[in-house]
N, C-alpha and C. Protein backbone atom coordinates (compact mmCIF):
# COMPACT_ATOMS: atom_id res chain seq x y z
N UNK A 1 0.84 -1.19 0.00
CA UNK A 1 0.00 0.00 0.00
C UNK A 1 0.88 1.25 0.00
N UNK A 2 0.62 2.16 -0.87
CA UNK A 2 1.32 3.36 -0.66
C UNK A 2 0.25 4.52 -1.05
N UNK A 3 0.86 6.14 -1.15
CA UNK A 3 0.38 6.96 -1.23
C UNK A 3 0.18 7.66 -2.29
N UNK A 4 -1.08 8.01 -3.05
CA UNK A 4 -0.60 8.56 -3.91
C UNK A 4 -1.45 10.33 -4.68
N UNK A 5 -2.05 10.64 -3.42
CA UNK A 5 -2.34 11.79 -3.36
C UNK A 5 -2.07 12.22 -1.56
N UNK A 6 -2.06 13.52 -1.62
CA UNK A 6 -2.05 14.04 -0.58
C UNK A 6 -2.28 15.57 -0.33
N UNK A 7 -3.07 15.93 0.35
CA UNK A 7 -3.45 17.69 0.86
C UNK A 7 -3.57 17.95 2.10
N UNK A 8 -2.43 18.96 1.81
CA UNK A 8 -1.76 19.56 3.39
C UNK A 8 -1.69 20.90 3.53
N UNK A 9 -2.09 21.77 4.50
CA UNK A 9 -1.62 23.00 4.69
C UNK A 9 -1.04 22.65 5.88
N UNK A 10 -0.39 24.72 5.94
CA UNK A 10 -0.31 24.81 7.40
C UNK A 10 0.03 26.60 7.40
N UNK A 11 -0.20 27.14 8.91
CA UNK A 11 -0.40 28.60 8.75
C UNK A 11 1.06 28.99 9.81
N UNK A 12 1.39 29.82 9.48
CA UNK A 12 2.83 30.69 9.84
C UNK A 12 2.30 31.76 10.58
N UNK A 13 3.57 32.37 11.58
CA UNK A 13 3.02 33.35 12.45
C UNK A 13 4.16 34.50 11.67
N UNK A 14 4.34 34.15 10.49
CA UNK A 14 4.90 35.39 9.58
C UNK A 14 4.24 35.67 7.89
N UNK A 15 4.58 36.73 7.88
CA UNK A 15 3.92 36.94 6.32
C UNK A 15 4.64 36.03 5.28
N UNK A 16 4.45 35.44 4.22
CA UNK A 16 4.89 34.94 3.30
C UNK A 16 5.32 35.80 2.08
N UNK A 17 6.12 34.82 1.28
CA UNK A 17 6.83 35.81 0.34
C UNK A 17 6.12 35.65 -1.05
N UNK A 18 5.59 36.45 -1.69
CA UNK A 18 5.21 36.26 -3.22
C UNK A 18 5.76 35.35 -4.37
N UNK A 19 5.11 34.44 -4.98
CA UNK A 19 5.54 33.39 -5.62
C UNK A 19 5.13 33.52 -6.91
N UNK A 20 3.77 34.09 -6.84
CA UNK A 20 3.27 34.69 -8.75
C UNK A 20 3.97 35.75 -9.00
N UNK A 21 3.74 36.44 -9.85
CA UNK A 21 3.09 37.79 -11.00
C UNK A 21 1.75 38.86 -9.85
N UNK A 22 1.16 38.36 -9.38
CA UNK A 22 -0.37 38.70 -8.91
C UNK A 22 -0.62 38.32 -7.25
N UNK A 23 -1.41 38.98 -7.39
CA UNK A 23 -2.41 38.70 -6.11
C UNK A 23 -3.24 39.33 -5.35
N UNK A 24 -4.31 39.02 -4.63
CA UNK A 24 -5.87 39.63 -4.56
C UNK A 24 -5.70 40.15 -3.11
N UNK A 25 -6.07 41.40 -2.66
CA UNK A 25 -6.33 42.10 -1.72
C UNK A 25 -7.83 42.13 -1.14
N UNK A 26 -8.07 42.08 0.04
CA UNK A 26 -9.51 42.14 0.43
C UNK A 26 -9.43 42.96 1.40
N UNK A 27 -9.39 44.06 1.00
CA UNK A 27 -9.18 46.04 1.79
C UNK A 27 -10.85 46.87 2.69
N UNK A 28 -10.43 46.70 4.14
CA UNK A 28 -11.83 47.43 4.70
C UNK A 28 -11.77 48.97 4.22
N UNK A 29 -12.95 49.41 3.07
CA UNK A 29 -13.09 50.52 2.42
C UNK A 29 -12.72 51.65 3.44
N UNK A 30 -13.21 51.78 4.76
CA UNK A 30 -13.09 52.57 5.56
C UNK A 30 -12.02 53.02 6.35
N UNK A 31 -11.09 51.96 6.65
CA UNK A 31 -9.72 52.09 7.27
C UNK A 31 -8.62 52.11 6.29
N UNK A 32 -8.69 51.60 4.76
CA UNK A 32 -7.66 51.58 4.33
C UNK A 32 -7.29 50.30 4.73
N UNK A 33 -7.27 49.23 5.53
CA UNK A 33 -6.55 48.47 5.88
C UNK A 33 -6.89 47.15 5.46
N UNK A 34 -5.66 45.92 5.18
CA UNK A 34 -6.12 44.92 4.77
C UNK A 34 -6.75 44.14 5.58
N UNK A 35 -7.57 43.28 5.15
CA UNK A 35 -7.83 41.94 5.90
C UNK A 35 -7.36 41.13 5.47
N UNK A 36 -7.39 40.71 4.31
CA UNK A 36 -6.87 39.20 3.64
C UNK A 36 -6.26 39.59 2.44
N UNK A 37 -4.99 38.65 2.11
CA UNK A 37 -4.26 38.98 1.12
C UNK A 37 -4.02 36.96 0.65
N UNK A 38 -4.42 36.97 -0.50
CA UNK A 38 -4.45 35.59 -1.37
C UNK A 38 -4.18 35.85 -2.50
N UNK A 39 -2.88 35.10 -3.22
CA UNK A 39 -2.01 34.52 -4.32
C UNK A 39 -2.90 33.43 -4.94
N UNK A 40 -2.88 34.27 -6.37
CA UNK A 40 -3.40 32.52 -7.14
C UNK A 40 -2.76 31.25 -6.85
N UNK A 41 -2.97 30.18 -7.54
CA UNK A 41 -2.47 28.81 -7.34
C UNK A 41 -1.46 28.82 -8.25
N UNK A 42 -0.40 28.10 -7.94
CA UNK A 42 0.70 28.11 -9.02
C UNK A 42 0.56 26.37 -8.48
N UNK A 43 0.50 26.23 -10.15
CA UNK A 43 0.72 24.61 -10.36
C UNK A 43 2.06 24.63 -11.01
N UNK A 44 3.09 23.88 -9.95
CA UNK A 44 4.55 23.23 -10.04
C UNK A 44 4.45 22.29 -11.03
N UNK A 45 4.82 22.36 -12.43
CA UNK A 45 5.11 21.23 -12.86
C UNK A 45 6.49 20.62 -12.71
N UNK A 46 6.49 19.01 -12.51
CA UNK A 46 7.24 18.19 -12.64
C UNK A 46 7.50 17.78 -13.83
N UNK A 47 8.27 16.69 -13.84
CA UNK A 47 8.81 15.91 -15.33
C UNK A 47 7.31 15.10 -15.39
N UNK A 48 7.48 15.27 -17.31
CA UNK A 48 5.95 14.56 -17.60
C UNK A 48 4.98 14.61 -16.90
N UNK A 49 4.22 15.82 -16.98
CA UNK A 49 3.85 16.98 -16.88
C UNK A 49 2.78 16.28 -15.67
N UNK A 50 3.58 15.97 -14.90
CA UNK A 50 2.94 16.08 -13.59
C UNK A 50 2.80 17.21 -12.78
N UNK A 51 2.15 17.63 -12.21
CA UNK A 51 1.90 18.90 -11.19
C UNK A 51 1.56 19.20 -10.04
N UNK A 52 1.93 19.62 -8.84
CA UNK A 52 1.36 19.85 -8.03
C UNK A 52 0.78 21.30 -7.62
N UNK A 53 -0.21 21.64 -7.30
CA UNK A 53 -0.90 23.12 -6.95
C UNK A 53 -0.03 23.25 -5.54
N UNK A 54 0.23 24.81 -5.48
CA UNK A 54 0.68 25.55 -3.83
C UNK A 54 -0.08 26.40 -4.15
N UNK A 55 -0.63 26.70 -2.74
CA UNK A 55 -1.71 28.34 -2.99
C UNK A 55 -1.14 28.94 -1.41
N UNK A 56 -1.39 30.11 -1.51
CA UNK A 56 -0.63 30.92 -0.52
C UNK A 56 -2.11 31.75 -0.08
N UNK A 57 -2.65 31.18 1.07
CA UNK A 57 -4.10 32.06 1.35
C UNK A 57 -3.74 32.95 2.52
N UNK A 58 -3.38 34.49 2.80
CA UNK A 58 -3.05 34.87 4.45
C UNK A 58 -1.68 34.26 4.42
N UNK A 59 -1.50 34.01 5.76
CA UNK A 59 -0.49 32.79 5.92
C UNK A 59 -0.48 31.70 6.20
N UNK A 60 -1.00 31.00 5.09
CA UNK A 60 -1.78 29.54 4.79
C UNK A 60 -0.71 29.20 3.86
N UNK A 61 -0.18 28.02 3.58
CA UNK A 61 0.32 27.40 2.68
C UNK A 61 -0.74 26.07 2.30
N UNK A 62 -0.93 26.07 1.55
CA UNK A 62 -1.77 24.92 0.82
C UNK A 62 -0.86 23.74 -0.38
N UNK A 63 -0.44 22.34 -0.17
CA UNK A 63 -0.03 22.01 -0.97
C UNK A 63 -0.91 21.03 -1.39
N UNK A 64 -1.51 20.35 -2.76
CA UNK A 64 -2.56 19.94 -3.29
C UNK A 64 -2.01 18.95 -4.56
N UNK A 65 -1.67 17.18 -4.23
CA UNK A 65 -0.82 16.77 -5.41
C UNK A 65 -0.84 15.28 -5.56
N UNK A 66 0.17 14.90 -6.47
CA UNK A 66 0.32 13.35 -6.19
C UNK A 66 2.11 13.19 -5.68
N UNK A 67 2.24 13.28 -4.78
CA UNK A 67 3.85 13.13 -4.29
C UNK A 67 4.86 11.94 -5.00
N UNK A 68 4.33 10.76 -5.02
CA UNK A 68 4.61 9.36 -5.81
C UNK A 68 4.76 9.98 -7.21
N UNK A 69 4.05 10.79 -7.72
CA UNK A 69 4.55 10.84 -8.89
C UNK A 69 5.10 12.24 -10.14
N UNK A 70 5.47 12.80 -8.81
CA UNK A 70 6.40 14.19 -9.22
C UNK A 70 7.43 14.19 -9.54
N UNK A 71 7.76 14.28 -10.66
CA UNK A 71 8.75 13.69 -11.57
C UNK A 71 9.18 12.60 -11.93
N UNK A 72 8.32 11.45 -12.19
CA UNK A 72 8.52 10.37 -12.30
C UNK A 72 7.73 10.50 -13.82
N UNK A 73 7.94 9.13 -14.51
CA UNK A 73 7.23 8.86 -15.47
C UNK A 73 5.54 8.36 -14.34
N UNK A 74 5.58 7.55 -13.92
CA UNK A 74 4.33 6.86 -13.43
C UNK A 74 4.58 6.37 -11.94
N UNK A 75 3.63 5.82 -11.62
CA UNK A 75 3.48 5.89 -9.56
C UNK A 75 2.88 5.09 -9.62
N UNK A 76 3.60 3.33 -10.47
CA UNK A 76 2.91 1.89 -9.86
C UNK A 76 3.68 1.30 -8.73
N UNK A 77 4.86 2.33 -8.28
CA UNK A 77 4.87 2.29 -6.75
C UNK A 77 5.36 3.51 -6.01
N UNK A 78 4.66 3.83 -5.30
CA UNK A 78 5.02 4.52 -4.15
C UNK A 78 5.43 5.05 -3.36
N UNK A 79 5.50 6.02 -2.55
CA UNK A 79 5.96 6.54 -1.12
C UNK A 79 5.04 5.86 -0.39
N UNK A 80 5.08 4.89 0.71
CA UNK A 80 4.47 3.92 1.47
C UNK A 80 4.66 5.01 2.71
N UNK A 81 5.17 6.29 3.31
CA UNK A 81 5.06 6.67 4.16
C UNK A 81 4.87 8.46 3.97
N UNK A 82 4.03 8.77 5.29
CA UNK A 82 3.70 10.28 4.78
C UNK A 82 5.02 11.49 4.90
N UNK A 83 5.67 10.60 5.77
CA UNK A 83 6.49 11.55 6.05
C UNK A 83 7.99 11.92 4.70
N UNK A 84 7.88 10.65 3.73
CA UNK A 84 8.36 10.93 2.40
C UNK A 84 7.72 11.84 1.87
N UNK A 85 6.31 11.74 1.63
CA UNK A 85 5.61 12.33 0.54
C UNK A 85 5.58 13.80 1.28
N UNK A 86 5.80 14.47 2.52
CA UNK A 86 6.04 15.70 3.33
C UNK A 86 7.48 16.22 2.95
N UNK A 87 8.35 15.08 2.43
CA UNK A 87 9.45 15.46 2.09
C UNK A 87 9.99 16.30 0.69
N UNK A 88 8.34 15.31 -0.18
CA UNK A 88 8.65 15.87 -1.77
C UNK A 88 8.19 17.41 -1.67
N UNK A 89 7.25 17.86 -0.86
CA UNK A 89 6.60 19.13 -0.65
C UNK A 89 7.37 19.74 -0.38
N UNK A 90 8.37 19.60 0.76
CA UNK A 90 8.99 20.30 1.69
C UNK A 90 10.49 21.03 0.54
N UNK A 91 10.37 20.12 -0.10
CA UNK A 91 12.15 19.94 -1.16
C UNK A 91 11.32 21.25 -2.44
N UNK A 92 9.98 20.91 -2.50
CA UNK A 92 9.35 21.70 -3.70
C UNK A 92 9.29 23.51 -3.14
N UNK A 93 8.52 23.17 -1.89
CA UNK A 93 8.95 24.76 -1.00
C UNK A 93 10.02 25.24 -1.00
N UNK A 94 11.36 24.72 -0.50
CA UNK A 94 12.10 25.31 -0.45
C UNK A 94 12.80 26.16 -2.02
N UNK A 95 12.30 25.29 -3.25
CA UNK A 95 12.72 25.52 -3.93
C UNK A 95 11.90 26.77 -4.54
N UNK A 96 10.98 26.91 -4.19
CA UNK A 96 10.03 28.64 -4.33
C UNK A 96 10.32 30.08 -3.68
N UNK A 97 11.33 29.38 -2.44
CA UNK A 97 12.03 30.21 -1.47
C UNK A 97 10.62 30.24 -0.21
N UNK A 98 9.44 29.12 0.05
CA UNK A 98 8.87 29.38 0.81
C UNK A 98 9.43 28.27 2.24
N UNK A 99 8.44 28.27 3.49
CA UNK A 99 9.24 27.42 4.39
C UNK A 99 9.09 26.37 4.63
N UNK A 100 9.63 25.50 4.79
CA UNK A 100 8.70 24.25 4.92
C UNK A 100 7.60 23.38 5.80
N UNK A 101 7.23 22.08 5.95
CA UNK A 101 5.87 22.42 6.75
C UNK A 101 6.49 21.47 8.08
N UNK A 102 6.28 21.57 9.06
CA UNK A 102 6.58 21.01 10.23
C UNK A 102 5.55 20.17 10.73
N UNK A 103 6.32 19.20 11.56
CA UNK A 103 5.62 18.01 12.55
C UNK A 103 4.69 18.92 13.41
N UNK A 104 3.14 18.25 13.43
CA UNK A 104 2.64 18.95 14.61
C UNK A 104 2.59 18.10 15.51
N UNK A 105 3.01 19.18 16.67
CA UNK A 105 2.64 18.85 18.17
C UNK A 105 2.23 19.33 19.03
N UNK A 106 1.24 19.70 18.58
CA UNK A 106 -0.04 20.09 19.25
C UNK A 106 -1.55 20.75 18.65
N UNK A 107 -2.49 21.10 19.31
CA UNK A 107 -3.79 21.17 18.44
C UNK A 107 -4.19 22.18 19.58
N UNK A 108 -5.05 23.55 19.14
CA UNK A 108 -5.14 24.18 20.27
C UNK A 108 -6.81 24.37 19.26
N UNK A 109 -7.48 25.94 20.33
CA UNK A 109 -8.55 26.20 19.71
C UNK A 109 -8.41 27.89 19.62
N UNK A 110 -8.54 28.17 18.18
CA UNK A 110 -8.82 30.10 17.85
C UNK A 110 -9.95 30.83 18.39
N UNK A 111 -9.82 31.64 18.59
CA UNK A 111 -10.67 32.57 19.05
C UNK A 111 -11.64 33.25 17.64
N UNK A 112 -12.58 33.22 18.27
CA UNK A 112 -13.39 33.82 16.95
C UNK A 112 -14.74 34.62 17.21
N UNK A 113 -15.24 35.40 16.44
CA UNK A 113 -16.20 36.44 16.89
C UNK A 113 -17.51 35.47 18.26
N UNK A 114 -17.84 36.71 18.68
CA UNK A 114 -19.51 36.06 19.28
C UNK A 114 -20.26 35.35 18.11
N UNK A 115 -20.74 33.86 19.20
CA UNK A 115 -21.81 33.43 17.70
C UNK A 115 -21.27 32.24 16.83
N UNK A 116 -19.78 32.60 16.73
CA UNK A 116 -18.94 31.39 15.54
C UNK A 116 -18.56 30.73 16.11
N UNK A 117 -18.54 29.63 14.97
CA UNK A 117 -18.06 28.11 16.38
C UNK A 117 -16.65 28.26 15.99
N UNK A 118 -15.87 27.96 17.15
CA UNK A 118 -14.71 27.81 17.06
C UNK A 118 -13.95 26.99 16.27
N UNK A 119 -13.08 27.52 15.79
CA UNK A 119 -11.57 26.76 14.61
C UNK A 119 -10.55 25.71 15.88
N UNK A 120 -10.50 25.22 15.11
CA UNK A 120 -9.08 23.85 15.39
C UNK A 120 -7.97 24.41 14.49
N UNK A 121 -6.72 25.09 14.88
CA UNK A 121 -5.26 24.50 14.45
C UNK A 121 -4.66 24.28 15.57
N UNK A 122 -3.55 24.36 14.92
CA UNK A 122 -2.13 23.43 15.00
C UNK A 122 -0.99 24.14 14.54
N UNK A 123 -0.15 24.14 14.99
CA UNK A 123 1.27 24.52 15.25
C UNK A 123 2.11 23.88 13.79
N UNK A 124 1.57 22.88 13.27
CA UNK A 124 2.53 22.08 12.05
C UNK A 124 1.64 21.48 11.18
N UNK A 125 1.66 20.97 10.47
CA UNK A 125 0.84 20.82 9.05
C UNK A 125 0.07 19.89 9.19
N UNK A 126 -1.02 20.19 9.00
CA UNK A 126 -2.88 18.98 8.57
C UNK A 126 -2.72 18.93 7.62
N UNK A 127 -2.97 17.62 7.35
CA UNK A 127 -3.36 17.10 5.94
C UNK A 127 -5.20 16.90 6.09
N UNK A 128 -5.50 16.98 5.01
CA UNK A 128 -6.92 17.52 4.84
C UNK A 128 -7.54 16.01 3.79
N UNK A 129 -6.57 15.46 2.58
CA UNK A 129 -6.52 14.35 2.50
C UNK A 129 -6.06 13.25 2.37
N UNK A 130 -5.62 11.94 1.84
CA UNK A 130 -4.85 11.36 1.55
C UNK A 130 -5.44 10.42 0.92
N UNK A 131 -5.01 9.60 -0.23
CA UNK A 131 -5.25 8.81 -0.82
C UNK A 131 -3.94 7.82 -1.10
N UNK A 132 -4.46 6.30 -0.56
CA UNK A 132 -3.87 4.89 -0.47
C UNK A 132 -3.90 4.07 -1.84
N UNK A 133 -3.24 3.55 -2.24
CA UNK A 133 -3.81 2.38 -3.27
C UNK A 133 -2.68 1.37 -2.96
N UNK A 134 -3.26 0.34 -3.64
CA UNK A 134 -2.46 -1.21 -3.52
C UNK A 134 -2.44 -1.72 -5.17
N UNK A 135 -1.55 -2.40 -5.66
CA UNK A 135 -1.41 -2.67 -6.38
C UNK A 135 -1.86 -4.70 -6.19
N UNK A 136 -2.81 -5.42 -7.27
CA UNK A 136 -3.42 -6.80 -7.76
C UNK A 136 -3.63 -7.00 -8.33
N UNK A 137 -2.63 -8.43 -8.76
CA UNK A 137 -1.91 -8.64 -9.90
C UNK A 137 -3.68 -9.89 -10.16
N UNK A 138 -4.16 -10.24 -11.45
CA UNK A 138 -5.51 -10.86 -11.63
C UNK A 138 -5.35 -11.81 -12.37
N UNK A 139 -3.81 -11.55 -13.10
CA UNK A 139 -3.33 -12.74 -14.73
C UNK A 139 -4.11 -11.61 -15.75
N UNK A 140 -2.73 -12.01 -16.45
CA UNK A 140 -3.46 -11.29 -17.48
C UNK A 140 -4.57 -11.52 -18.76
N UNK A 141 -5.26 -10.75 -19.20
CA UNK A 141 -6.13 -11.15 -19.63
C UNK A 141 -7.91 -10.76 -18.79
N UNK A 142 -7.62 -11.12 -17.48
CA UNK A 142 -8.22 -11.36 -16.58
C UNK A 142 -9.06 -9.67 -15.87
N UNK A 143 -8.56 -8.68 -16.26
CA UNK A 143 -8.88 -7.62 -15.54
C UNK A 143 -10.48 -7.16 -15.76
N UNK A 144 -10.64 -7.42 -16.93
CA UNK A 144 -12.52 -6.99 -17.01
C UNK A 144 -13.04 -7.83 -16.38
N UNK A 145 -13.13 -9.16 -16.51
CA UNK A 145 -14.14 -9.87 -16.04
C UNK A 145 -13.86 -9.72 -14.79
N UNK A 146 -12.53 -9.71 -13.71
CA UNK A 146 -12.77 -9.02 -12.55
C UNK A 146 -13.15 -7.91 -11.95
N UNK A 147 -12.82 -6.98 -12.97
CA UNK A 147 -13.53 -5.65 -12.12
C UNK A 147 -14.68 -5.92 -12.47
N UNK A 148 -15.70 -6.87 -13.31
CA UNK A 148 -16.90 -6.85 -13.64
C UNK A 148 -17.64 -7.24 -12.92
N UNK A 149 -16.78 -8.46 -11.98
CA UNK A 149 -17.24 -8.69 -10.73
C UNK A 149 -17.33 -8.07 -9.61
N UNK A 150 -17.01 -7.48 -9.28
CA UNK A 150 -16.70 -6.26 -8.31
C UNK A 150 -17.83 -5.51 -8.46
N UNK A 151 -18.06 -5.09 -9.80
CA UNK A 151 -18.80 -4.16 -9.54
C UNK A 151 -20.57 -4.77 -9.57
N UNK A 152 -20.54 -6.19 -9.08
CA UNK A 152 -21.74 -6.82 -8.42
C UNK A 152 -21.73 -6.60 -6.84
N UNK A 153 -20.76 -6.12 -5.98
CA UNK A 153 -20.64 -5.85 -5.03
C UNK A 153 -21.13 -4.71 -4.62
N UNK A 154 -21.68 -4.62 -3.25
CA UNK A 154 -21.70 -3.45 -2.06
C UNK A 154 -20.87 -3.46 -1.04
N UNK A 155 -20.62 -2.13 -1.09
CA UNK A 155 -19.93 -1.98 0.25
C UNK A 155 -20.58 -1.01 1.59
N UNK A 156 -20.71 -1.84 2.22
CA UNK A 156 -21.99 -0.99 3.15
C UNK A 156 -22.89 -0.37 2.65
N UNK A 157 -23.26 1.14 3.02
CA UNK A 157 -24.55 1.33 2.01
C UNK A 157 -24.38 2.20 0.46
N UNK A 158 -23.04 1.48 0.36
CA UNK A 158 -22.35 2.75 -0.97
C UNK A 158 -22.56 1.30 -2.01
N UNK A 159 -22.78 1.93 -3.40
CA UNK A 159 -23.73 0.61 -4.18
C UNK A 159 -22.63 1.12 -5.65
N UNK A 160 -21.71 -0.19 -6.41
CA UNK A 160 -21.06 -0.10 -7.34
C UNK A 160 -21.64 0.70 -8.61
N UNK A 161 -20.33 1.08 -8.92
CA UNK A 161 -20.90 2.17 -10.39
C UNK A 161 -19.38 1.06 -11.08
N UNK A 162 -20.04 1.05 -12.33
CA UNK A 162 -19.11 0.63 -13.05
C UNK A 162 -18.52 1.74 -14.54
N UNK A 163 -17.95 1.82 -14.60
CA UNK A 163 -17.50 2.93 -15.92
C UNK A 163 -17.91 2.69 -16.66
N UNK A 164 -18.03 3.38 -17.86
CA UNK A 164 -18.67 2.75 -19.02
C UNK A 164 -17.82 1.99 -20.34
N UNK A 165 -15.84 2.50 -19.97
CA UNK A 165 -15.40 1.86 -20.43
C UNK A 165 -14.74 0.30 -19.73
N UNK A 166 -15.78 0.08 -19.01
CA UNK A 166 -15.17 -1.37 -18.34
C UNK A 166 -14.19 -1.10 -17.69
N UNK A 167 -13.82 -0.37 -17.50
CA UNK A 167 -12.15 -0.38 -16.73
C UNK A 167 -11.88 0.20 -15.39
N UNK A 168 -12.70 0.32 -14.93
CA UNK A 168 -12.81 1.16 -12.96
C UNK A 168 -14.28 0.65 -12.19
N UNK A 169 -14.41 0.32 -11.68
CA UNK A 169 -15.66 0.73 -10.93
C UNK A 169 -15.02 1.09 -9.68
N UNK A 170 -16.27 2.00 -8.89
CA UNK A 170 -16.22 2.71 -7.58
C UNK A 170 -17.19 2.59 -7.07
N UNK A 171 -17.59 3.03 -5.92
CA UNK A 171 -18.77 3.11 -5.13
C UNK A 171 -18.76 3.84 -4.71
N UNK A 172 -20.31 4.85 -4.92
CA UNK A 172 -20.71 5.56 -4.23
C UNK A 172 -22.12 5.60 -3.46
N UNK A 173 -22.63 6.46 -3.26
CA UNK A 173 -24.39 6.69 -2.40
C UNK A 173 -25.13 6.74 -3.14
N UNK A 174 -26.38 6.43 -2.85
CA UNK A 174 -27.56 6.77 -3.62
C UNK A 174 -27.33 7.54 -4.47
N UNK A 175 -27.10 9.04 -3.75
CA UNK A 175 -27.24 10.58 -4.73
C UNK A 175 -25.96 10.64 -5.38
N UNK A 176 -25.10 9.43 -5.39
CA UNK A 176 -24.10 9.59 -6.30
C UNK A 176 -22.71 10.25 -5.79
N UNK A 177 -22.72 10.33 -4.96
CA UNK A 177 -21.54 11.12 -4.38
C UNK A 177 -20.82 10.23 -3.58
N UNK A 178 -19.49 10.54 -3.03
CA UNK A 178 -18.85 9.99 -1.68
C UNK A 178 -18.25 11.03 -0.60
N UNK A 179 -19.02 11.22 0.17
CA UNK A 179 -18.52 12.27 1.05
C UNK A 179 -17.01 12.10 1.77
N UNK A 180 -16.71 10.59 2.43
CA UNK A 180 -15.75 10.86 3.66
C UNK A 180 -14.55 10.26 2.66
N UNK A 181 -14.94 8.82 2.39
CA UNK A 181 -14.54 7.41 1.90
C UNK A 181 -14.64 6.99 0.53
N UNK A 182 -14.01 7.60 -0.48
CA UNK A 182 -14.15 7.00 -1.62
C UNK A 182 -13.40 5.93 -1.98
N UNK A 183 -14.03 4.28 -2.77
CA UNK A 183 -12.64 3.54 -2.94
C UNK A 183 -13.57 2.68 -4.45
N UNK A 184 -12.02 2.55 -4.90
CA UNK A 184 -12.66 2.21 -6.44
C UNK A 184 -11.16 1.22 -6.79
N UNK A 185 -11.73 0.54 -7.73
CA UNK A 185 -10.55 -0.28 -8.61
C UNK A 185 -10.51 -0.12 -10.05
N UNK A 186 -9.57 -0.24 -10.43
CA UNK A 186 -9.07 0.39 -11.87
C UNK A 186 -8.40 -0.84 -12.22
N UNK A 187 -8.22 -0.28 -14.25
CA UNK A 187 -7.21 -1.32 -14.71
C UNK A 187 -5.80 -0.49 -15.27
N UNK A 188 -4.94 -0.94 -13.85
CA UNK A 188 -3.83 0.79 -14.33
C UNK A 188 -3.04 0.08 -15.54
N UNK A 189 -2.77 -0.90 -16.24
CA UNK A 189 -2.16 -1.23 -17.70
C UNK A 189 -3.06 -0.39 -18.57
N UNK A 190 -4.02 -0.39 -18.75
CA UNK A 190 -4.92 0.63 -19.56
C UNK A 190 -4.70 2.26 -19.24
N UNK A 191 -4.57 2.52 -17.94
CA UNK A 191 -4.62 3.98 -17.39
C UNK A 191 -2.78 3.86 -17.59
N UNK A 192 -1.87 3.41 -18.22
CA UNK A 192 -0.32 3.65 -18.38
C UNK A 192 -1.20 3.86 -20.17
N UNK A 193 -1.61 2.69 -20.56
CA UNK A 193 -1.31 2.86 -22.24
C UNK A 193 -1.97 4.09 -22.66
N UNK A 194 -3.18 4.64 -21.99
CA UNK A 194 -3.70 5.74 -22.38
C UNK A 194 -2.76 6.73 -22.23
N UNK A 195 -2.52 6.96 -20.59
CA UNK A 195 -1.70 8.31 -20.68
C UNK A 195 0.12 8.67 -20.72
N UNK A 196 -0.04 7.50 -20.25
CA UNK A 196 1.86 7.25 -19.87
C UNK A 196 2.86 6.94 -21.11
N UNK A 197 2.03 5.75 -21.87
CA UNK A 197 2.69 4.64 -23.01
C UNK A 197 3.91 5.73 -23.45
N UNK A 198 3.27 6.85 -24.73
CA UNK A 198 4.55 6.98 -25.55
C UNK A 198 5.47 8.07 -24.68
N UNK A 199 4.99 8.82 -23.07
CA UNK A 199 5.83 9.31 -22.40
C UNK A 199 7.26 8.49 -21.85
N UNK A 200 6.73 6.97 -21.76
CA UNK A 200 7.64 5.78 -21.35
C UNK A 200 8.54 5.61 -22.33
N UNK A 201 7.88 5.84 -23.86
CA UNK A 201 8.99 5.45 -25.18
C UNK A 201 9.81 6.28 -25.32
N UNK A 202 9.47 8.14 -25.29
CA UNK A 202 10.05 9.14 -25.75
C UNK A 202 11.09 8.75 -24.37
C-alpha cells in the first residue's frame, strides 16, 4: 500500500513571500486596511507533466498533489510513508524560497467572533486528504471480467458504479456522491497505455 495523493496546509506566524506575477487584496473601504491577502495557485510542474498546486491564502500554505509521482514517469509504486511524501513538498517549497511544513505537536482552539463556532489548528501541518492504493496482480487477460465482478458488489450502504469503459468501478451513495470514503478499482495497464505509453517510449 502506498500513497498517492495528498493535501496539506499549514499557517505561519509570519507573512509569506510572493511566488506569482499577482495577487488579490480584500481592503476594509473605511480604514484603508487589509484583511486578507491571497495569491493565485501556481501549479509546479514536474517531469511529464505532472503537477502539483501551492496556494498561498493569508499565511496559509496549501499544498494539493500526487507526491509518488512528481517527476517520475508513473506511480505503480510509491511513497508507502507520509512523512516521504512531506518530504517531496517540503524539497518543492524550499525551492520557491517558501518554508517548509513542520511536525505537529499540538492542536489548540482560535478565538473567533460572538456566535462562531470555534476553529481547530495546530502549530505544524494537517493534511486535509490522503489517498492509499495497492497494487493486484488478476493474470493477465483477466482484468474486465474481474472488475466486472466487483462491480456486483456493495460496500456498506455505498452501491457499485461501473464505468462505461469497463475499466474502474467505484462506489458511491444513492445521490451519487462519496462524502468521507471513496474507494474504487481500476485497470492501471490501460490507465499507463492511455496516458503514460509513448511518455515511457520518448
Amino acid at each position: 500500500m502506498f500513497i498517492d495523493w495528498l493535501k496539506c496546509y499549514q499557517d505561519y506566524d509570519f507573512d509569506l513571500p510572493f511566488i506569482g506575477e499577482t495577487s488579490e487584496a480584500i481592503f476594509d473601504t473605511l480604514t484603508g486596511e487589509i484583511i486578507h491577502e491571497r495569491q493565485p495557485t501556481q501549479r509546479i510542474t514536474g517531469s511529464f507533466s505532472t503537477s502539483i498546486a501551492v496556494r498561498i491564502s493569508g499565511r496559509r500554505i496549501t499544498v494539493d498533489g500526487n507526491p509518488s509521482r512528481y517527476g517520475r514517469v508513473d506511480n505503480l509504486f510509491g511513497y508507502t510513508s507520509i512523512d516521504d511524501c512531506i518530504s517531496v513538498f517540503n524539497n518543492l517549497l524550499l525551492t520557491l524560497g517558501l518554508p517548509p511544513f513542520n511536525r505537529c505537536t499540538q492542536t489548540f482552539r482560535s478565538q473567533t467572533p460572538d456566535g462562531k463556532r470555534t476553529i481547530t489548528t495546530s502549530d505544524g501541518c494537517t493534511i486535509q486528504r490522503i489517498d492509499v492504493t495497492s497494487n493486484f496482480s488478476v493474470g493477465e487477460g483477466n482484468e474486465l471480467a474481474f472488475i466486472k465482478s466487483l462491480a456486483t458488489q456493495r460496500i456498506k450502504n455505498s452501491i457499485p458504479n461501473l464505468h462505461t469503459n469497463g475499466c474502474t468501478v467505484d462506489w458511491i451513495s444513492k445521490k451519487g456522491n462519496a462524502s468521507h470514503i471513496y474507494q474504487s478499482f481500476y485497470n492501471k495497464f490501460n490507465e499507463i497505455e492511455l496516458h503514460q505509453k509513448q511518455k515511457i517510449i520518448n
